[in-house]
N, C-alpha and C. Protein backbone atom coordinates (compact mmCIF):
# COMPACT_ATOMS: atom_id res chain seq x y z
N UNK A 1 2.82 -15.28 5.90
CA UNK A 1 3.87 -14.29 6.08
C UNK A 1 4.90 -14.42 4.96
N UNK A 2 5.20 -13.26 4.05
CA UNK A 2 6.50 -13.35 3.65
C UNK A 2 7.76 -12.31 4.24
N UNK A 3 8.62 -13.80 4.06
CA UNK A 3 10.49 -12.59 4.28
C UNK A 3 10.42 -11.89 3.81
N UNK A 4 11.11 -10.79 3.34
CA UNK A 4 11.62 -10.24 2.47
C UNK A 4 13.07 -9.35 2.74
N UNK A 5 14.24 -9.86 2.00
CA UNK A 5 15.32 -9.12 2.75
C UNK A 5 15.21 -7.66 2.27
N UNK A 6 15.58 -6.57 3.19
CA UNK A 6 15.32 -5.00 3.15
C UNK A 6 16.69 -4.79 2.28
N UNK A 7 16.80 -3.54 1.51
CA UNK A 7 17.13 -2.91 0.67
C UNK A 7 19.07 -2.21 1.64
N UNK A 8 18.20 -1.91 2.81
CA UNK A 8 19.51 -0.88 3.18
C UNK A 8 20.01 -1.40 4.70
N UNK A 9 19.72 -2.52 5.33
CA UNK A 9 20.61 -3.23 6.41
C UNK A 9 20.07 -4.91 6.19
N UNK A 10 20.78 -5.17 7.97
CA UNK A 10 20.46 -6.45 7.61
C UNK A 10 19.16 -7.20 7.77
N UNK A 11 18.55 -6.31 8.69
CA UNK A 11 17.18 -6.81 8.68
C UNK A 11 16.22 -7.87 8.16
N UNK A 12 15.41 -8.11 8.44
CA UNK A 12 14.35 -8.63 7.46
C UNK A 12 12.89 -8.02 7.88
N UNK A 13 12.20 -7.99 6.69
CA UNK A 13 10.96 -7.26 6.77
C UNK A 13 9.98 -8.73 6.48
N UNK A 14 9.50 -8.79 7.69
CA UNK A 14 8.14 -9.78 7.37
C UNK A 14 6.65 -8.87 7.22
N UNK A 15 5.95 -9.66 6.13
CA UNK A 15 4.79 -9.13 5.60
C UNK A 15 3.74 -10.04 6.22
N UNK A 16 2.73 -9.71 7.10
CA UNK A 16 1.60 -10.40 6.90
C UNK A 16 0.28 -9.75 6.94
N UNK A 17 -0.72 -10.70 7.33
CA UNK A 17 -2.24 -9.61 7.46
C UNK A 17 -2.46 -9.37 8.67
N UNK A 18 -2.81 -8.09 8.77
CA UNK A 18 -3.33 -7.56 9.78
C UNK A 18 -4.58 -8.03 10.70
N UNK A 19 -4.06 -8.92 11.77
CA UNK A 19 -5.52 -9.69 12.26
C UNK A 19 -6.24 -9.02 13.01
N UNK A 20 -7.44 -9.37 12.97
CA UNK A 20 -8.98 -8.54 14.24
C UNK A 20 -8.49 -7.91 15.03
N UNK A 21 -7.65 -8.82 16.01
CA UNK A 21 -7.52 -8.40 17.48
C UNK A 21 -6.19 -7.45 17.78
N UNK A 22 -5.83 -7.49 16.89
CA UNK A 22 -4.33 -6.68 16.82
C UNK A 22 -4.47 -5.00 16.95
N UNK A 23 -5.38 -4.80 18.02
CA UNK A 23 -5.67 -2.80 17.83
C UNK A 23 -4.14 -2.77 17.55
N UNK A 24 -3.05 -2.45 18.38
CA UNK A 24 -2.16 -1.95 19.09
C UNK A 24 -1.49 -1.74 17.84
N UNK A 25 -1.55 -2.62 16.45
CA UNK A 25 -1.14 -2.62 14.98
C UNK A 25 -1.88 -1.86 14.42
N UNK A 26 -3.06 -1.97 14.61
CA UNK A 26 -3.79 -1.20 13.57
C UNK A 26 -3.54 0.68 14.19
N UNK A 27 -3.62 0.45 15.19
CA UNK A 27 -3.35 1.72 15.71
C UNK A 27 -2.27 2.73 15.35
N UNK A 28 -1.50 1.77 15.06
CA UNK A 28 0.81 2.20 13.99
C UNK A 28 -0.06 2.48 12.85
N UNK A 29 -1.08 1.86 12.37
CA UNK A 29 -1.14 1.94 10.94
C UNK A 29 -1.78 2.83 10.98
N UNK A 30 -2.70 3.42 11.75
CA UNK A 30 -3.44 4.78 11.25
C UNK A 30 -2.58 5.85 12.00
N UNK A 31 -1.85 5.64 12.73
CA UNK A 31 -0.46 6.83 12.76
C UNK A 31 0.38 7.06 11.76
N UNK A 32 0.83 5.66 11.62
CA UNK A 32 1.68 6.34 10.11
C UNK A 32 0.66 6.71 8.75
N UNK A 33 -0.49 6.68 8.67
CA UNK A 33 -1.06 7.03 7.56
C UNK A 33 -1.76 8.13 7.57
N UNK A 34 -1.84 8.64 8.95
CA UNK A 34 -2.14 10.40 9.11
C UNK A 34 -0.16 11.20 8.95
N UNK A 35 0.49 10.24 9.25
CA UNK A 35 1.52 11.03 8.93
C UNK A 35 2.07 10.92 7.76
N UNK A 36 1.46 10.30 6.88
CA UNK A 36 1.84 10.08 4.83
C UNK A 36 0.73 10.98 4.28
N UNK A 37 -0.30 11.06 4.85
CA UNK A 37 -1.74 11.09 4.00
C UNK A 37 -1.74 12.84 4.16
N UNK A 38 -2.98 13.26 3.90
CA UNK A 38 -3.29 15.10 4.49
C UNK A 38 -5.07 14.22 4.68
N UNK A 39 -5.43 13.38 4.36
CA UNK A 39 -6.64 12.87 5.07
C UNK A 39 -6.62 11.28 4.94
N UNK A 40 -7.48 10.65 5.43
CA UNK A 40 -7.35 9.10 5.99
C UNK A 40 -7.05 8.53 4.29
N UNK A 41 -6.22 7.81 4.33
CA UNK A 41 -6.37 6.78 2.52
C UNK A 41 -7.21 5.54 2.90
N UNK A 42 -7.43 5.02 4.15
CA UNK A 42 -8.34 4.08 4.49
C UNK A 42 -9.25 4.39 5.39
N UNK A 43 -9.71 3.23 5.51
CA UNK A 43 -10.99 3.60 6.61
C UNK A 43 -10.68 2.74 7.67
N UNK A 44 -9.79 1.35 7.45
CA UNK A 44 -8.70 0.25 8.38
C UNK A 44 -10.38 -0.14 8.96
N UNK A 45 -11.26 -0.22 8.19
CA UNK A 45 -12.73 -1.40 8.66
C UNK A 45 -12.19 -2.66 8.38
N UNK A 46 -12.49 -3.77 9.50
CA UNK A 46 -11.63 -4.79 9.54
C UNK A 46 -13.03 -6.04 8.68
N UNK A 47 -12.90 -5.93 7.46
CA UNK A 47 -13.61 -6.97 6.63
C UNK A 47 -12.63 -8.17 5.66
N UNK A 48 -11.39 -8.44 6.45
CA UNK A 48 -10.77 -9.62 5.76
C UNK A 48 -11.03 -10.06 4.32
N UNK A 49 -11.78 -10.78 3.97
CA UNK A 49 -12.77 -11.41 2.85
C UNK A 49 -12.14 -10.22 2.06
N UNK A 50 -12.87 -8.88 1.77
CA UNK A 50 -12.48 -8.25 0.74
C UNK A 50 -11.88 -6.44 0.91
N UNK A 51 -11.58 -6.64 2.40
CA UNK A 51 -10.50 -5.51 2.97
C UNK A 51 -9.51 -5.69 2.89
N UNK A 52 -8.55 -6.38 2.57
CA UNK A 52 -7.25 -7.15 3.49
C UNK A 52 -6.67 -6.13 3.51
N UNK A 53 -5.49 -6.07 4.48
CA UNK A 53 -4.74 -4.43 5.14
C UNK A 53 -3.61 -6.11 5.43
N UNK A 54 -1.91 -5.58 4.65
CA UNK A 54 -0.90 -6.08 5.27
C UNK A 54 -0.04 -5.38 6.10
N UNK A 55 1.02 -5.51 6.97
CA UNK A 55 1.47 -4.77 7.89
C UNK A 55 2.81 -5.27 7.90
N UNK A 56 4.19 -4.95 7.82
CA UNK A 56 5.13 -4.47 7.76
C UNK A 56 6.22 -4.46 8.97
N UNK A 57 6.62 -5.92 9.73
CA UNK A 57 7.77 -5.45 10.25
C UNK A 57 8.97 -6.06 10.61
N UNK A 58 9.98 -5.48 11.06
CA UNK A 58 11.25 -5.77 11.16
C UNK A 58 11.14 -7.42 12.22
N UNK A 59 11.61 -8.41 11.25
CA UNK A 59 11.64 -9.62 12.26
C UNK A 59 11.90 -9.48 13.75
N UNK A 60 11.09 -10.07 14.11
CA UNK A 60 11.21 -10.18 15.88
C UNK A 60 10.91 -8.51 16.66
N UNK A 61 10.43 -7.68 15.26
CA UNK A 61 9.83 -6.90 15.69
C UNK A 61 8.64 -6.50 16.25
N UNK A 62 8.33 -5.63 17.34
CA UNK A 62 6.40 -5.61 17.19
C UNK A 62 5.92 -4.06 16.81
N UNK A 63 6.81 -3.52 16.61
CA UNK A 63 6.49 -2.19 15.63
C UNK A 63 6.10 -2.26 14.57
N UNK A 64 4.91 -1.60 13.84
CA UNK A 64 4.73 -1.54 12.11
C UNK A 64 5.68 -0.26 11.90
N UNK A 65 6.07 -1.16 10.42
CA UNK A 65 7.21 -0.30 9.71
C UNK A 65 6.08 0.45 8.33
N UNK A 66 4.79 -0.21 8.58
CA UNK A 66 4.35 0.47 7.02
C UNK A 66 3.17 -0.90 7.16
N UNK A 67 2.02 -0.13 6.03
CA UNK A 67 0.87 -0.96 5.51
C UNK A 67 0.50 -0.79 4.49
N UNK A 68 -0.28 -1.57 3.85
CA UNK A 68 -1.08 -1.26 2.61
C UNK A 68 -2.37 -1.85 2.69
N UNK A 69 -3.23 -1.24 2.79
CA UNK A 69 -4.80 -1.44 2.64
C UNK A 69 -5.42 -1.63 1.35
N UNK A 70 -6.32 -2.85 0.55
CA UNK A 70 -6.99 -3.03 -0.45
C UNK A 70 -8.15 -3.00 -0.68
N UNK A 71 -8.79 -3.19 -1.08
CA UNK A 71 -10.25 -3.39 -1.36
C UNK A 71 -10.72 -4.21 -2.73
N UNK A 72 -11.79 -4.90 -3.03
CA UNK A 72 -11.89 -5.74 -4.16
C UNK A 72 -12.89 -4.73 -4.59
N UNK A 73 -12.60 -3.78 -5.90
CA UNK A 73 -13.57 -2.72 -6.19
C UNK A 73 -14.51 -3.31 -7.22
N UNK A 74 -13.98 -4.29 -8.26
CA UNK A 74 -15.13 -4.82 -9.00
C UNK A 74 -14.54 -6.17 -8.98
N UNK A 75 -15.16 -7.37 -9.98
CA UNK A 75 -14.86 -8.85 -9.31
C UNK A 75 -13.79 -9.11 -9.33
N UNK A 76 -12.49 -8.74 -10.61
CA UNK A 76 -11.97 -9.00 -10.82
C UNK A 76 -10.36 -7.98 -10.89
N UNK A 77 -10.95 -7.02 -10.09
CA UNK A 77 -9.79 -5.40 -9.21
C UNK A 77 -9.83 -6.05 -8.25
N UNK A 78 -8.39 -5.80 -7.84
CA UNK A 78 -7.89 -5.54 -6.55
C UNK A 78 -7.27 -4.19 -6.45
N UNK A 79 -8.11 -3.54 -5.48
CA UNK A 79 -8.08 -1.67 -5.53
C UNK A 79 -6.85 -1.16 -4.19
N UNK A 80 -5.71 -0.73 -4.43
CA UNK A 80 -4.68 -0.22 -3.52
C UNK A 80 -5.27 0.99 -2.62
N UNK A 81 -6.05 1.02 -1.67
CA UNK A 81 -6.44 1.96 -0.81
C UNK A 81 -5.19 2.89 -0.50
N UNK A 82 -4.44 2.71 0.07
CA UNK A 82 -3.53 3.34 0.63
C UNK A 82 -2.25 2.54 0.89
N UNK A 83 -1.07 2.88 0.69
CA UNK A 83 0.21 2.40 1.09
C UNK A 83 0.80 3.48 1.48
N UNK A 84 1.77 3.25 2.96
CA UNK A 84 2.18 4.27 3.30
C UNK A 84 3.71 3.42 4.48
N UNK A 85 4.66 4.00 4.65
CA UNK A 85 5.50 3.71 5.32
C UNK A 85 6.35 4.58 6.62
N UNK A 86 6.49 3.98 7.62
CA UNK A 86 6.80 4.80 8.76
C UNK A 86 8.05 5.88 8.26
N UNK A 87 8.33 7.15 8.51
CA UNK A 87 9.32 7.94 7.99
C UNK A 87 10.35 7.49 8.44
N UNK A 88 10.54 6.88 9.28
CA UNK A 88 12.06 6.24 9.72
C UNK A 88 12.24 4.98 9.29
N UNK A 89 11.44 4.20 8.34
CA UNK A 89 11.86 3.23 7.57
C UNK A 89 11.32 3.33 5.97
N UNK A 90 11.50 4.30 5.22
CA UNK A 90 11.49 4.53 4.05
C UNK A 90 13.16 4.04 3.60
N UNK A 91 13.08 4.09 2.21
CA UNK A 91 13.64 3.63 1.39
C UNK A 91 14.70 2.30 2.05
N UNK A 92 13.93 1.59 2.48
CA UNK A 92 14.14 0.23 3.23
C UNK A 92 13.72 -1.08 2.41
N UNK A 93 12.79 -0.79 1.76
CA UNK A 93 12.23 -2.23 0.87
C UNK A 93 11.12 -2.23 1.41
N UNK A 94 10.20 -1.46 2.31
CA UNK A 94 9.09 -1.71 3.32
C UNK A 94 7.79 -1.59 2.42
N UNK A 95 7.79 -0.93 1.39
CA UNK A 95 6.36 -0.51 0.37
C UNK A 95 6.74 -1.54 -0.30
N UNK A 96 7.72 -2.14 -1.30
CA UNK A 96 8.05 -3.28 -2.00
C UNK A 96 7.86 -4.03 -1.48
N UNK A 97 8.31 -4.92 -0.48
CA UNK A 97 7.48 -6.10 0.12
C UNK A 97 5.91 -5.73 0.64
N UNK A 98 5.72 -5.01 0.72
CA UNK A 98 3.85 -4.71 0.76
C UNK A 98 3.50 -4.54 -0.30
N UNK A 99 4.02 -4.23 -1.57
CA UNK A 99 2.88 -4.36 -2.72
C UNK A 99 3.46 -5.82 -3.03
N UNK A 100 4.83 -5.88 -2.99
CA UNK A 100 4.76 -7.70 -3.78
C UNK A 100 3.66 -8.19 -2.88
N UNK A 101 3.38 -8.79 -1.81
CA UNK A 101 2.47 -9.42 -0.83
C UNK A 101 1.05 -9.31 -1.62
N UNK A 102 0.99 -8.03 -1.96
CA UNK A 102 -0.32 -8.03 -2.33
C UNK A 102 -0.69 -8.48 -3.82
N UNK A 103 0.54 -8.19 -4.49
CA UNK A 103 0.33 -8.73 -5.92
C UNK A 103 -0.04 -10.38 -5.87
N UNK A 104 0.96 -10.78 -4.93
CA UNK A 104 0.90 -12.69 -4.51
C UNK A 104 -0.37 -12.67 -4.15
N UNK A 105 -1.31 -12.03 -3.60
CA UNK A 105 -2.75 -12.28 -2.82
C UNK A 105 -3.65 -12.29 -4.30
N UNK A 106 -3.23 -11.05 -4.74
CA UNK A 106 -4.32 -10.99 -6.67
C UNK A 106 -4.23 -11.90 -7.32
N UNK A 107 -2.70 -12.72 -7.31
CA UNK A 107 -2.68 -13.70 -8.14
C UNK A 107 -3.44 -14.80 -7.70
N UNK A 108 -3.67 -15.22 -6.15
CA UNK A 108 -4.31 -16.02 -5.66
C UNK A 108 -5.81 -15.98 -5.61
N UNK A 109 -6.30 -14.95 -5.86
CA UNK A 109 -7.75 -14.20 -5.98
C UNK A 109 -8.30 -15.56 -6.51
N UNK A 110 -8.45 -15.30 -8.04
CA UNK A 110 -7.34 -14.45 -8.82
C UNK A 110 -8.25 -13.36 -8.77
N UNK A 111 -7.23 -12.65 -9.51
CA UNK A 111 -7.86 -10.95 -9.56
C UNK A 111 -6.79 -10.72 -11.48
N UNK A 112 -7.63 -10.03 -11.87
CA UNK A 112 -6.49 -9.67 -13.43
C UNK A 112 -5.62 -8.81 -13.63
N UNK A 113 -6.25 -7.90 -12.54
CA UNK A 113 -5.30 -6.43 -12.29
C UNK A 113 -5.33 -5.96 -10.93
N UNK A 114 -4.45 -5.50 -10.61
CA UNK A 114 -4.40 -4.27 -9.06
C UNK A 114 -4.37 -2.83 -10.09
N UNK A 115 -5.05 -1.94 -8.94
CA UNK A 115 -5.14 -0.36 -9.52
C UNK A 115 -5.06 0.29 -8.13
N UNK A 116 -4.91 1.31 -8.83
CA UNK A 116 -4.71 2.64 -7.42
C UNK A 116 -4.56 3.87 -8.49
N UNK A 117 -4.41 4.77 -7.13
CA UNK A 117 -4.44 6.16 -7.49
C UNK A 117 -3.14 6.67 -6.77
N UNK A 118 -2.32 7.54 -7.52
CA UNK A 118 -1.42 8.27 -6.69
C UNK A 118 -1.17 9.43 -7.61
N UNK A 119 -0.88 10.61 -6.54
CA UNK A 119 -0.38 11.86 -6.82
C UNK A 119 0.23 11.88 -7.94
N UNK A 120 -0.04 12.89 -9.37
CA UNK A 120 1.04 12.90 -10.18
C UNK A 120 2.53 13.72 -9.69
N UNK A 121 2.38 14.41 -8.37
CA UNK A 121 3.69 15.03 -8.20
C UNK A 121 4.48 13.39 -6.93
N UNK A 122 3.68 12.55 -6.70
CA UNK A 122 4.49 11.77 -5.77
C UNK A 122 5.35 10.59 -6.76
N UNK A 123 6.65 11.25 -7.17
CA UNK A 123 7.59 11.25 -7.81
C UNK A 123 8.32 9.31 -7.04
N UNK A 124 8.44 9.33 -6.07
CA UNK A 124 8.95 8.29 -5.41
C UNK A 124 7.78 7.14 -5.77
N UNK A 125 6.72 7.60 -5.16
CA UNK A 125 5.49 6.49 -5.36
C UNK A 125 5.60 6.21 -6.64
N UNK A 126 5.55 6.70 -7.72
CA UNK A 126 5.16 6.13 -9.20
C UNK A 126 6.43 5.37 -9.41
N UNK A 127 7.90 5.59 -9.31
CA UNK A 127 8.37 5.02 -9.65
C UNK A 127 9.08 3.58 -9.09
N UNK A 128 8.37 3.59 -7.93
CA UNK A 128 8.22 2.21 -6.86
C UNK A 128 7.07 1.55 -7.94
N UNK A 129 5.72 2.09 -8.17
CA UNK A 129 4.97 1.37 -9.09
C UNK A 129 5.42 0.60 -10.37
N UNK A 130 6.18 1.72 -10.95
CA UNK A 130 6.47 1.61 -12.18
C UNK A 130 7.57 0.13 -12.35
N UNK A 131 8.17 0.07 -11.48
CA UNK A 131 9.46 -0.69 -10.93
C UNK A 131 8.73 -2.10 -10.93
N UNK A 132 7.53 -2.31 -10.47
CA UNK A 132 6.78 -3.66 -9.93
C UNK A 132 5.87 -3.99 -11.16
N UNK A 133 6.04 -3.31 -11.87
CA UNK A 133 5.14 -3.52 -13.34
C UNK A 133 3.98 -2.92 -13.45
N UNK A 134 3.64 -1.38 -12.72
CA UNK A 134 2.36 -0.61 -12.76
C UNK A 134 2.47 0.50 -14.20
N UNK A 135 1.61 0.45 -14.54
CA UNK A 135 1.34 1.34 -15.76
C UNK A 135 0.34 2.21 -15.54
N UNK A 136 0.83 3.52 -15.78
CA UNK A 136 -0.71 4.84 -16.03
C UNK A 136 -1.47 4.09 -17.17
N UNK A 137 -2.62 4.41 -16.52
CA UNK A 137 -3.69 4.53 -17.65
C UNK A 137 -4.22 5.59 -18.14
N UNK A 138 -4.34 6.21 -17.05
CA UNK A 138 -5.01 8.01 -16.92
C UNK A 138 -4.78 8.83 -16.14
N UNK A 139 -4.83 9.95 -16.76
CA UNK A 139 -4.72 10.86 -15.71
C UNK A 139 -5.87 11.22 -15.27
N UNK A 140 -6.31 11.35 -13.85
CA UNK A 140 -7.60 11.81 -13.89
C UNK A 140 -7.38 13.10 -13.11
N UNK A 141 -8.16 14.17 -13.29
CA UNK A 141 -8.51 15.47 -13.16
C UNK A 141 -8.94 15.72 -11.96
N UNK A 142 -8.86 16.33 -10.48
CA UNK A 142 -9.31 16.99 -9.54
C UNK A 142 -9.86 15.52 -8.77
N UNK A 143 -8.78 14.69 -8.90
CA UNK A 143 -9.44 13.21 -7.84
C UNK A 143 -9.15 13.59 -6.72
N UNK A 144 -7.84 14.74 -6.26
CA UNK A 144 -8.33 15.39 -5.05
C UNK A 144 -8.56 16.27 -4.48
N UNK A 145 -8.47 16.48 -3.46
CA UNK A 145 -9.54 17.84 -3.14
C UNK A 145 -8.44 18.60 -3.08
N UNK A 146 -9.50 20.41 -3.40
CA UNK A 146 -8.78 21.57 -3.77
C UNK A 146 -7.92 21.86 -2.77
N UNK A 147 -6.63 21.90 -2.94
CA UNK A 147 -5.23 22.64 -2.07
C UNK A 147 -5.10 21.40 -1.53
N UNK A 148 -4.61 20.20 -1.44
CA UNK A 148 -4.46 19.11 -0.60
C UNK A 148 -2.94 19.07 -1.38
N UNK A 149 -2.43 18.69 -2.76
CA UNK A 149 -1.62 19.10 -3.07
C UNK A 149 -1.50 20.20 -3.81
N UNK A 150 0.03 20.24 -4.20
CA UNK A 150 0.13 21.59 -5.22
C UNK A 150 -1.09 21.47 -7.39
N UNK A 151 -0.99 20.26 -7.18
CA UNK A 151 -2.14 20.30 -7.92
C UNK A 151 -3.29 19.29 -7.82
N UNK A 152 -4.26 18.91 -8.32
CA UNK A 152 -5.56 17.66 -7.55
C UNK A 152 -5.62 16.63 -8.33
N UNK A 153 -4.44 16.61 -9.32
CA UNK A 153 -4.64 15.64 -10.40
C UNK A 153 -4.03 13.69 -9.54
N UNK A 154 -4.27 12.99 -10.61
CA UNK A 154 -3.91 12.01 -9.95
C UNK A 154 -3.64 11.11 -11.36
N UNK A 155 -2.42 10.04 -10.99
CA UNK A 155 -2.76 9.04 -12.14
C UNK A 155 -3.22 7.69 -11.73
N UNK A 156 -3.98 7.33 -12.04
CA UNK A 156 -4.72 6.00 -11.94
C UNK A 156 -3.48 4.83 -12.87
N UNK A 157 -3.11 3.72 -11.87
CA UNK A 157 -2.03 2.90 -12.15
C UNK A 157 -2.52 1.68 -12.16
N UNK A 158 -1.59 0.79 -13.29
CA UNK A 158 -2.75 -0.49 -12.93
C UNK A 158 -1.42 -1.67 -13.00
N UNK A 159 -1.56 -2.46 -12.60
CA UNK A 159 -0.78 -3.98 -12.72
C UNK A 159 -1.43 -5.12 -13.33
N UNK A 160 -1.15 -5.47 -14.70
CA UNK A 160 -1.73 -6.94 -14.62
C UNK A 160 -1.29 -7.94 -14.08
N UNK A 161 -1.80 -8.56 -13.77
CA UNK A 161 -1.78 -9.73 -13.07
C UNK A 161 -1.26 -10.91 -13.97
N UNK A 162 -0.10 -11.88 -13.76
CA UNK A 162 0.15 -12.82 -15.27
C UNK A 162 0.20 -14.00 -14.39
């Protein structure tokens, strides 16, 4: 588990992994990620080893405030499935302590880089990336499907790992 003190009270946001038996969590997490997403960003298949999904909440809380789902896409990626945060705890620190968590997990891999994909119009997301040391590499062309946003482009972001 990490602390992490939140951005806008006094709170604290603890980060950990999302275990097996925990439906009642995983269940917040695919609520709040039909309510971020316009279709699933994960699939929340519980394979530890090279799924890990962290979860997001207010100490002494048992609500998820937010998750982020990974995947190990080649030996040495660690692939950002989806990050997404409950609408009543945005701009809280709740995605920042879920990607730091996960950057600490790549470094432990090790892994050389984290990557993902996000919207070129999701203006907030890139610059939460950009903030943690993510860099475009590319833009890629129609990564999503037609009318999902106002356009289908996406930029592929990457973190090295040091």
């Amino acid at each position: 588990m990490l602390d992490t003190p939140s951005n806008a009270s006094a709170s604290t946001i603890v980060v950990g992994r999302l275990a097996a038996p925990d439906i009642v969590a995983m269940a917040q997490c695919i609520a709040i990620d039909v309510n971020a997403f316009p279709y699933p960003s994960s699939h929340f298949v519980f394979r530890p080893a090279v799924s890990p999904v962290w979860i997001a909440r207010s100490a002494g809380e048992s609500r998820v405030l937010g998750f982020l789902a990974a995947s190990e896409r080649r030996k040495l990626d660690l692939y950002l499935e989806g990050l997404a945060t409950a609408v009543a705890a945005r701009r809280r620190g709740v995605g920042r302590a879920l990607l730091r968590a996960a950057i600490h997990f790549a470094r432990e891999m090790p892994a050389h880089t984290l990557s993902l994909h996000v919207w070129v119009g999701n203006v907030a997301a890139i610059e939460l990336y950009r903030s943690e040391a993510f860099n475009v590499s590319l833009r890629v062309p129609r990564f999503y499907r037609h009318g999902t946003f106002a356009s289908s482009d996406a930029y592929r972001m990457v973190h090295v790992v040091a």
